[in-house]
N, C-alpha and C. Protein backbone atom coordinates (compact mmCIF):
# COMPACT_ATOMS: atom_id res chain seq x y z
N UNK A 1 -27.09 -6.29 -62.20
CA UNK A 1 -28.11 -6.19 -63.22
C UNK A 1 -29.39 -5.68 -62.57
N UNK A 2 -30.00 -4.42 -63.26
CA UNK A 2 -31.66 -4.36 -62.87
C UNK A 2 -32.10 -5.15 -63.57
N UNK A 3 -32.83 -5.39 -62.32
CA UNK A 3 -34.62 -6.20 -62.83
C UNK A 3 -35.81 -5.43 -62.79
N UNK A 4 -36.41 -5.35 -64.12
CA UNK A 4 -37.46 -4.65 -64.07
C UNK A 4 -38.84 -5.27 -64.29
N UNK A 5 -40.13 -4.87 -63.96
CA UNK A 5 -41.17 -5.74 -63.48
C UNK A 5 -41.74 -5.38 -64.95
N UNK A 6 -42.17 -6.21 -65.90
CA UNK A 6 -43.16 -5.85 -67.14
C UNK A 6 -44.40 -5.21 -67.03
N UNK A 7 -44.96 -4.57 -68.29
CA UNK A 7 -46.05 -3.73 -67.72
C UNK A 7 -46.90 -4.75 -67.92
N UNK A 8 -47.97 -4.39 -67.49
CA UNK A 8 -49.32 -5.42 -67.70
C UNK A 8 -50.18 -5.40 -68.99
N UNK A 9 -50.50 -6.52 -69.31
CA UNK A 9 -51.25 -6.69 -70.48
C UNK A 9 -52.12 -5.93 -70.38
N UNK A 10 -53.27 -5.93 -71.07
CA UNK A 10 -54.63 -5.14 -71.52
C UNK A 10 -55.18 -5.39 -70.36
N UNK A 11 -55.52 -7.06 -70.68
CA UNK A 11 -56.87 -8.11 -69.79
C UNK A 11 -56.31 -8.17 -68.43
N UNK A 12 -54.92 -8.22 -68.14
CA UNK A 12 -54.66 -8.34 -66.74
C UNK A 12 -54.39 -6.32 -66.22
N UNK A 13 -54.18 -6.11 -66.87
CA UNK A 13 -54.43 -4.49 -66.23
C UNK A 13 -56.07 -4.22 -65.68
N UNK A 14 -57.11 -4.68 -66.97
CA UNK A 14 -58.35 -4.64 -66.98
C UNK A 14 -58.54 -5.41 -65.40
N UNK A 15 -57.96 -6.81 -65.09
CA UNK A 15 -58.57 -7.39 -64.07
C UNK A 15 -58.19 -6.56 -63.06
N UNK A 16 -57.05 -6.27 -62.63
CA UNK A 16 -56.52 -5.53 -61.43
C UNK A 16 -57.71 -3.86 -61.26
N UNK A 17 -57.78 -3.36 -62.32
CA UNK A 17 -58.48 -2.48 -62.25
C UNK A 17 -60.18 -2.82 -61.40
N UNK A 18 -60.83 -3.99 -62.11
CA UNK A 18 -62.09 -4.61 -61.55
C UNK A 18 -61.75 -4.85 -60.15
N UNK A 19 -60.36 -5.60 -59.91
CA UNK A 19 -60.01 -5.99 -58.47
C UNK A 19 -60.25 -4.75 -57.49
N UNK A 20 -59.54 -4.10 -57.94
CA UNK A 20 -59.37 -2.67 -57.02
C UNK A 20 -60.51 -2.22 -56.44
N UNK A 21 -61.89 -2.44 -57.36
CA UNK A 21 -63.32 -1.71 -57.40
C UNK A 21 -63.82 -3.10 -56.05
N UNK A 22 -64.09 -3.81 -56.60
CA UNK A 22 -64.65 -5.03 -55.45
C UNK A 22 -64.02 -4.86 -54.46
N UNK A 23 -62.55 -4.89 -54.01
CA UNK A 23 -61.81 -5.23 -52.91
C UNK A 23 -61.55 -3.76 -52.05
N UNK A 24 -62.50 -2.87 -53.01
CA UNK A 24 -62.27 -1.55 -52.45
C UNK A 24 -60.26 -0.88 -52.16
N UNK A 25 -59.88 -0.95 -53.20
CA UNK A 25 -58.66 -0.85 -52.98
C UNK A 25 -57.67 -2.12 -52.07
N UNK A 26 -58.36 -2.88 -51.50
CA UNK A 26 -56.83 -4.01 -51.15
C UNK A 26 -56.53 -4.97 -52.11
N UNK A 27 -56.80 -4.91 -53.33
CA UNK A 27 -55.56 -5.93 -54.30
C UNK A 27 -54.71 -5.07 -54.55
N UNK A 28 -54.77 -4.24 -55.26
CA UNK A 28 -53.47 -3.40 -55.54
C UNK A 28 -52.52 -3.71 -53.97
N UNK A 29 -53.06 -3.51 -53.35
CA UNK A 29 -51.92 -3.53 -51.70
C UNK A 29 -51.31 -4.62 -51.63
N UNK A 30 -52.22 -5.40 -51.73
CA UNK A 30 -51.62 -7.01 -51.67
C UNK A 30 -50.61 -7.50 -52.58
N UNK A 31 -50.96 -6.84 -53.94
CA UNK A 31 -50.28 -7.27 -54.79
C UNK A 31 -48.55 -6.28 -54.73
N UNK A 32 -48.74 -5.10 -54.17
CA UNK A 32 -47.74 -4.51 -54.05
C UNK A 32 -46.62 -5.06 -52.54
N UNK A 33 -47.61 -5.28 -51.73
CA UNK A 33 -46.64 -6.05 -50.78
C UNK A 33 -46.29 -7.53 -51.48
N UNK A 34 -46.75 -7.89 -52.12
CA UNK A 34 -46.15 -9.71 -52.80
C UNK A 34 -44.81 -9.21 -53.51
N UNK A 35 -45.22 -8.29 -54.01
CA UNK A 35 -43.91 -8.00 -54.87
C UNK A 35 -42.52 -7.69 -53.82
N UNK A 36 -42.61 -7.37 -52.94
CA UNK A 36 -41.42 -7.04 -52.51
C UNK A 36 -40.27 -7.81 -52.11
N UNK A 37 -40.83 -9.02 -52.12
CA UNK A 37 -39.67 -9.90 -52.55
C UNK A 37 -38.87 -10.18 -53.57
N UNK A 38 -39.70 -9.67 -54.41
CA UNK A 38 -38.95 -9.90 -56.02
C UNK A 38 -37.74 -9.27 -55.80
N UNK A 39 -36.94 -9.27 -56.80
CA UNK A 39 -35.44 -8.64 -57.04
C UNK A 39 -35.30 -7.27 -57.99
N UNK A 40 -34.92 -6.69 -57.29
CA UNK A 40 -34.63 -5.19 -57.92
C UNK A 40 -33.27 -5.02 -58.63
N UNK A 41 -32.59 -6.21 -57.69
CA UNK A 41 -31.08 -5.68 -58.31
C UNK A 41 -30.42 -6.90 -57.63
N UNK A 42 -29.34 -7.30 -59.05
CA UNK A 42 -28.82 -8.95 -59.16
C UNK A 42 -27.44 -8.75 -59.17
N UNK A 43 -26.51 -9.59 -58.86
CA UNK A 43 -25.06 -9.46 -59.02
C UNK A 43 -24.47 -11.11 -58.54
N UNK A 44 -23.31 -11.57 -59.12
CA UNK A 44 -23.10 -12.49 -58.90
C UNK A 44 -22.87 -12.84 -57.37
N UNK A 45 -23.27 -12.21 -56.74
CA UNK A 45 -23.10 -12.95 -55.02
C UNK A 45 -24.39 -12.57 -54.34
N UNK A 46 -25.52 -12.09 -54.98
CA UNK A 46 -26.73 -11.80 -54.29
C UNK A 46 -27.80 -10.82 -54.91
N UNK A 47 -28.27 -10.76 -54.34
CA UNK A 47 -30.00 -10.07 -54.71
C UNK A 47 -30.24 -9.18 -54.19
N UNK A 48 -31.02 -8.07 -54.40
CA UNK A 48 -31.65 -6.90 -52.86
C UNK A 48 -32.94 -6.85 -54.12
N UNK A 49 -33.69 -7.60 -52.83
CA UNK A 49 -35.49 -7.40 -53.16
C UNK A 49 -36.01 -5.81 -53.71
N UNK A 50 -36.96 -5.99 -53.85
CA UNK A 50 -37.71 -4.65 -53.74
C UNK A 50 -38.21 -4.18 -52.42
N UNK A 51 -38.16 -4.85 -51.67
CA UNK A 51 -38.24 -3.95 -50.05
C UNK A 51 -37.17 -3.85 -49.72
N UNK A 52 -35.94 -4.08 -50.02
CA UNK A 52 -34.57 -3.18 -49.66
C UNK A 52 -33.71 -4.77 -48.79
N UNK A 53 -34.08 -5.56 -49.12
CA UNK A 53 -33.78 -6.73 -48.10
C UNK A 53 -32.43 -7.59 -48.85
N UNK A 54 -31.50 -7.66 -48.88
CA UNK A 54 -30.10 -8.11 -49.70
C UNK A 54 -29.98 -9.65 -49.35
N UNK A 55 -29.82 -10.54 -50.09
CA UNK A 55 -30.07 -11.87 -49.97
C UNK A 55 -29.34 -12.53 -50.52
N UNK A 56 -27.84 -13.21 -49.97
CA UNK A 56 -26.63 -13.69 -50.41
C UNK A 56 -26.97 -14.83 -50.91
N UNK A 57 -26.45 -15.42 -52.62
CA UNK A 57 -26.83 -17.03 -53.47
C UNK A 57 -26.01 -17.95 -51.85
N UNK A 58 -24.77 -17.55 -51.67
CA UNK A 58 -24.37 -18.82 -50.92
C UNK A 58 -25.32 -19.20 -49.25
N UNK A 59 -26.54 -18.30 -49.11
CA UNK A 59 -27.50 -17.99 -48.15
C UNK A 59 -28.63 -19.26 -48.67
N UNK A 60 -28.57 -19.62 -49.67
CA UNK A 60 -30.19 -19.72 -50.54
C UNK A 60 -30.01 -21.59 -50.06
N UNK A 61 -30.77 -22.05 -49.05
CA UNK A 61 -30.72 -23.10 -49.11
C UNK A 61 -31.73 -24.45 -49.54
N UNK A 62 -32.90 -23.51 -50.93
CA UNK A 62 -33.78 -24.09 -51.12
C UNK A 62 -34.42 -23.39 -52.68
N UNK A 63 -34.43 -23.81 -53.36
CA UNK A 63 -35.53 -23.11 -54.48
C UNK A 63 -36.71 -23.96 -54.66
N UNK A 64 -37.98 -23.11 -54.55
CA UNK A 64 -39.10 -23.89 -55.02
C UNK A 64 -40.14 -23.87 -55.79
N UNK A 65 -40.64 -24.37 -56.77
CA UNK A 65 -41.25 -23.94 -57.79
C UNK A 65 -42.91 -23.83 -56.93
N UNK A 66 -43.44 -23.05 -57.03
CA UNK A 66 -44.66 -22.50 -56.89
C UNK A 66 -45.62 -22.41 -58.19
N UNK A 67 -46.65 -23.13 -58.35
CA UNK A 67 -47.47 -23.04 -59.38
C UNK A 67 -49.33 -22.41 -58.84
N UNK A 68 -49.25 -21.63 -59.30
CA UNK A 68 -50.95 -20.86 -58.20
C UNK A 68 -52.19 -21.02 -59.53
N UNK A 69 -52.86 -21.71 -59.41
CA UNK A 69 -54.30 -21.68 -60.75
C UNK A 69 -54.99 -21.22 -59.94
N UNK A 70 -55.34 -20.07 -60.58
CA UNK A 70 -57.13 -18.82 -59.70
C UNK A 70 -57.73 -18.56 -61.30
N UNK A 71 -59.28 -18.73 -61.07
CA UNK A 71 -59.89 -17.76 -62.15
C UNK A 71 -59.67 -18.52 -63.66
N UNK A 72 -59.38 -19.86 -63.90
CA UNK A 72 -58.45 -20.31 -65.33
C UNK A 72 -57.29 -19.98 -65.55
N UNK A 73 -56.87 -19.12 -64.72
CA UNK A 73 -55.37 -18.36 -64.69
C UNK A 73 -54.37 -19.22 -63.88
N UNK A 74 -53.02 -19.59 -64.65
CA UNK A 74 -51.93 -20.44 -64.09
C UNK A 74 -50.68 -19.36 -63.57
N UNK A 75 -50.22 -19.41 -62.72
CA UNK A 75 -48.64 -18.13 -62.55
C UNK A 75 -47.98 -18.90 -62.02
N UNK A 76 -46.41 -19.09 -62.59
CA UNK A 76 -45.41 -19.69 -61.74
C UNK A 76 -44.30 -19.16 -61.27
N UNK A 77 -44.03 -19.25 -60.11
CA UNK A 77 -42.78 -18.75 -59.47
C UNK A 77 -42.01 -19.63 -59.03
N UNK A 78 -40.87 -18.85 -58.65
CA UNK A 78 -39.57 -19.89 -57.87
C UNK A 78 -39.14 -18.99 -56.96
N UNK A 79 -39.26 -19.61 -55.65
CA UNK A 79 -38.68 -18.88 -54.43
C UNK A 79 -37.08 -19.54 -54.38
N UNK A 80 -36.61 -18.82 -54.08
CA UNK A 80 -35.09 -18.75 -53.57
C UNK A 80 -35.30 -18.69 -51.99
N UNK A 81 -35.41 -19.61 -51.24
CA UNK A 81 -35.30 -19.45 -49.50
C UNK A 81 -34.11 -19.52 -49.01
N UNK A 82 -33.75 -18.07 -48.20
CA UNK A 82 -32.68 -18.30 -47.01
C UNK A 82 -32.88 -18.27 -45.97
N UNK A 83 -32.13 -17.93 -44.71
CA UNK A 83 -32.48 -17.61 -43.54
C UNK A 83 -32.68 -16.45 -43.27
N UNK A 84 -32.08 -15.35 -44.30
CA UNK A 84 -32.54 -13.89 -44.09
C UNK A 84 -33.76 -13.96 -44.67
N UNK A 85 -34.44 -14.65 -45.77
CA UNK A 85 -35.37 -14.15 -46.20
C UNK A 85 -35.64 -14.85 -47.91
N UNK A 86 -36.96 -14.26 -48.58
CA UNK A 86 -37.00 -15.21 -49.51
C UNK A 86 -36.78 -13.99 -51.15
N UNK A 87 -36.13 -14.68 -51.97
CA UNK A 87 -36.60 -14.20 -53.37
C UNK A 87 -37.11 -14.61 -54.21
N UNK A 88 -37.95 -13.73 -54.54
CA UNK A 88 -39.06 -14.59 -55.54
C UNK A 88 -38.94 -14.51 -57.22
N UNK A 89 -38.90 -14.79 -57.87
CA UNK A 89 -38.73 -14.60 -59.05
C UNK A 89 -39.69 -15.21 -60.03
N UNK A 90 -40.80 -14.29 -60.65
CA UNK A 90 -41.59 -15.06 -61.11
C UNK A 90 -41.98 -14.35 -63.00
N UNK A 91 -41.27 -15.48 -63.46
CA UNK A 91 -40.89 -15.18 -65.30
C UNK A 91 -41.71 -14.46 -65.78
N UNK A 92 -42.86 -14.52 -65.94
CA UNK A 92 -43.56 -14.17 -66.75
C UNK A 92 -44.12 -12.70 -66.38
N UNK A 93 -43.54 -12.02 -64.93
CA UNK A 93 -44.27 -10.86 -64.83
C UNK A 93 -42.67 -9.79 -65.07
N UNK A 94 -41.76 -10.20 -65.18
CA UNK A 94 -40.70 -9.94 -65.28
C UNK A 94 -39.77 -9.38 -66.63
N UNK A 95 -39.17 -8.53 -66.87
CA UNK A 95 -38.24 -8.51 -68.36
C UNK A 95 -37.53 -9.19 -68.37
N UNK A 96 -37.52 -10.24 -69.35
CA UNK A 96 -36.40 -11.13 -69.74
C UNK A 96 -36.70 -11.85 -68.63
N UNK A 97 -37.64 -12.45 -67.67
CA UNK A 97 -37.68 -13.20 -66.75
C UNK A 97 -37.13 -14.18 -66.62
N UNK A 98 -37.51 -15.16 -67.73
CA UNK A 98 -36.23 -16.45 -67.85
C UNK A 98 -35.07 -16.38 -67.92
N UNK A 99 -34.62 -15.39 -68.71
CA UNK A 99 -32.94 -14.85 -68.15
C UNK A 99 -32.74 -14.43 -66.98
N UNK A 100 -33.64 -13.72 -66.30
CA UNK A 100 -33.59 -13.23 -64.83
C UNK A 100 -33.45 -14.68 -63.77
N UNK A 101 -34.13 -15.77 -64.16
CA UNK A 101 -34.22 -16.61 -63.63
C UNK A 101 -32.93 -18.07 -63.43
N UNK A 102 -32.49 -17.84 -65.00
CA UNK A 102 -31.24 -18.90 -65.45
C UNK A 102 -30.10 -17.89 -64.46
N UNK A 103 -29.99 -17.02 -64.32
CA UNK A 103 -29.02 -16.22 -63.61
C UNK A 103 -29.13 -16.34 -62.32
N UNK A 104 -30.22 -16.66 -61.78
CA UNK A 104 -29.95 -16.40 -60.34
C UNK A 104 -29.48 -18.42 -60.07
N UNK A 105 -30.20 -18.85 -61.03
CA UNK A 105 -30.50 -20.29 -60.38
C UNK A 105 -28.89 -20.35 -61.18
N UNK A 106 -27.98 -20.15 -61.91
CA UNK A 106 -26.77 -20.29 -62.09
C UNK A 106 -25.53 -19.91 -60.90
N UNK A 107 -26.34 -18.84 -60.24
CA UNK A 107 -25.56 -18.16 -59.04
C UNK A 107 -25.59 -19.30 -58.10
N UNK A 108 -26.52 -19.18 -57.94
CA UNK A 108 -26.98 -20.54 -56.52
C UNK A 108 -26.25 -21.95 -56.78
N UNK A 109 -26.11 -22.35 -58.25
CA UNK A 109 -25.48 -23.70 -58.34
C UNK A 109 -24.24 -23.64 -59.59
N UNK A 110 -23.21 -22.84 -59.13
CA UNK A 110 -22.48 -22.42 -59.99
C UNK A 110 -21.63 -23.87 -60.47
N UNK A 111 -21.59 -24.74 -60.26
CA UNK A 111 -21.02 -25.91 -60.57
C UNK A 111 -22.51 -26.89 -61.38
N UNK A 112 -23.25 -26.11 -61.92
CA UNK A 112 -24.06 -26.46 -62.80
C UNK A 112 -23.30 -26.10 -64.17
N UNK A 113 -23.77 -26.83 -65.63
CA UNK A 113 -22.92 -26.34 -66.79
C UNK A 113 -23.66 -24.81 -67.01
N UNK A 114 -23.29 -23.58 -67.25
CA UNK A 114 -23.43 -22.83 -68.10
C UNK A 114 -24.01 -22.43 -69.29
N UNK A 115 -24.98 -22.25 -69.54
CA UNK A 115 -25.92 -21.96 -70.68
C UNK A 115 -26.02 -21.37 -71.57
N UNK A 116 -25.54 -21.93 -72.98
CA UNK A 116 -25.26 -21.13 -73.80
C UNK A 116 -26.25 -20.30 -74.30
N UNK A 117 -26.31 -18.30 -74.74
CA UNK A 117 -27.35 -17.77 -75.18
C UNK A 117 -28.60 -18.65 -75.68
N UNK A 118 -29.29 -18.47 -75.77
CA UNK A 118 -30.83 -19.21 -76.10
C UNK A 118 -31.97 -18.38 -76.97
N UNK A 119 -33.01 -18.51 -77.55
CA UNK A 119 -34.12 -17.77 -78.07
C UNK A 119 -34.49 -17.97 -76.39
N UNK A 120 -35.67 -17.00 -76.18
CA UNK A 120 -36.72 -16.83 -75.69
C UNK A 120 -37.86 -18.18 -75.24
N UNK A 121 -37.80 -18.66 -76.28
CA UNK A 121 -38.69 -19.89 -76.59
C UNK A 121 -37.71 -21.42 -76.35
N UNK A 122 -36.59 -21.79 -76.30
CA UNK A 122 -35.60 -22.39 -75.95
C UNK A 122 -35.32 -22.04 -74.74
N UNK A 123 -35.21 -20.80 -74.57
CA UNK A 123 -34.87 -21.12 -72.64
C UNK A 123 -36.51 -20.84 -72.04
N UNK A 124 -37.42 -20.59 -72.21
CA UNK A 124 -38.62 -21.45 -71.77
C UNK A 124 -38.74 -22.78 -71.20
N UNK A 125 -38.27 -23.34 -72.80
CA UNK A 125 -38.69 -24.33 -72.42
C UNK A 125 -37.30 -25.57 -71.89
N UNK A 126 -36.36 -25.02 -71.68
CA UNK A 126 -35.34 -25.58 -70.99
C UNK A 126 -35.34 -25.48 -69.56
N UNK A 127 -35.72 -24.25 -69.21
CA UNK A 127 -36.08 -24.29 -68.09
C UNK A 127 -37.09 -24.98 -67.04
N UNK A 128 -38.04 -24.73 -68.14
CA UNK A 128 -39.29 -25.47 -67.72
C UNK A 128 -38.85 -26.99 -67.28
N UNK A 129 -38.23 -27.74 -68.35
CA UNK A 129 -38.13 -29.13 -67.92
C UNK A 129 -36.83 -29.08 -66.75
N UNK A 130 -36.04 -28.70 -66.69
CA UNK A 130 -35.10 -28.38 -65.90
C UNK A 130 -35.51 -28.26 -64.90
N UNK A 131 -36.28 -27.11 -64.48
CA UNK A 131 -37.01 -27.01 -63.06
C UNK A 131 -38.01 -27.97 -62.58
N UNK A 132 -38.55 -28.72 -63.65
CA UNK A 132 -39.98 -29.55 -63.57
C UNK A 132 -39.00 -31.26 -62.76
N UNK A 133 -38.15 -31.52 -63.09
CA UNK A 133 -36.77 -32.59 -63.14
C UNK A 133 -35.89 -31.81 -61.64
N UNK A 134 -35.83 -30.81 -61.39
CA UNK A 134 -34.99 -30.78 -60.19
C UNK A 134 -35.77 -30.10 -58.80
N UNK A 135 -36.99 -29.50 -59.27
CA UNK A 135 -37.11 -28.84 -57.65
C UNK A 135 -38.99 -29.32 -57.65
C-alpha cells in the first residue's frame, strides 16, 4: 500500500510559510528531514520509510505514542522502534492515517482481533482509547 502525506491546511501552510521567513529557510529542512521516517510504502511484512530505509513488523520491538503541544497546537504520533531503525506514523498529517495506522499496528500484533471496516470517526476514536490503554 502507498502512503501518502496530506496536503496542508490553509493556517498550517500559512504557519510553515511564516516559519520559513524567521528561520530563514530551516523549518522547511527540519520538517523535511522529520519526515523521513514516515512510511512511503506498507505491506504485510514491513515498511520502507521515506528515506529509502525498509523496516521489518517482526523487527518492531516497541510502539510509542508521542504527544508534542507547541504554540496551542497538539500532534500525535506513534513510533514503531526497531533495531534497524524507527517508523513514524503520525494520523493526522497522513491519508487515511488511522487506517494507515490500524494496519501497521495490526502487522506488528497480528494475534490482536481484526477490525472490522469503521467510519473515520469510529476508528479515531477506537484507536485513540486503544492506544491511550496499551502503549
Amino acid at each position: 500500500m502507498e502512503v501518502r502525506v496530506a496536503e496542508m491546511s490553509g493556517a498550517m501552510g500559512f504557519g510553515v510559510v511564516v516559519s520559513t521567513v524567521l528561520t530563514l529557510g530551516l523549518a522547511p529542512l527540519a520538517m523535511l528531514l522529520a519526515m523521513r521516517s514516515w512510511p512511503k510504502q506498507m505491506d504485510e511484512r514491513g515498511a520502507t520509510t521515506r528515506g529509502g530505509r525498509r523496516i521489518e513488523w517482526r523487527d518492531v520491538t516497541d510502539i510509542v505514542r508521542v504527544i508534542t503541544k507547541a504554540h496551542g497546537a497538539t500532534t500525535e504520533r506513534y513510533d514503531f522502534k526497531s533495531p534497524k531503525g524507527t517508523v513514524t506514523i503520525v494520523p493526522s498529517r497522513l491519508v487515511d492515517g488511522f487506517a494507515v495506522l490500524m494496519y501497521a499496528e495490526n502487522c506488528v500484533n497480528p494475534s490482536k482481533p481484526q477490525h472490522e471496516p469503521l467510519s473515520r470517526e469510529q476508528a479515531e476514536k477506537m484507536l485513540r482509547e486503544n492506544f491511550r490503554n496499551n502503549y
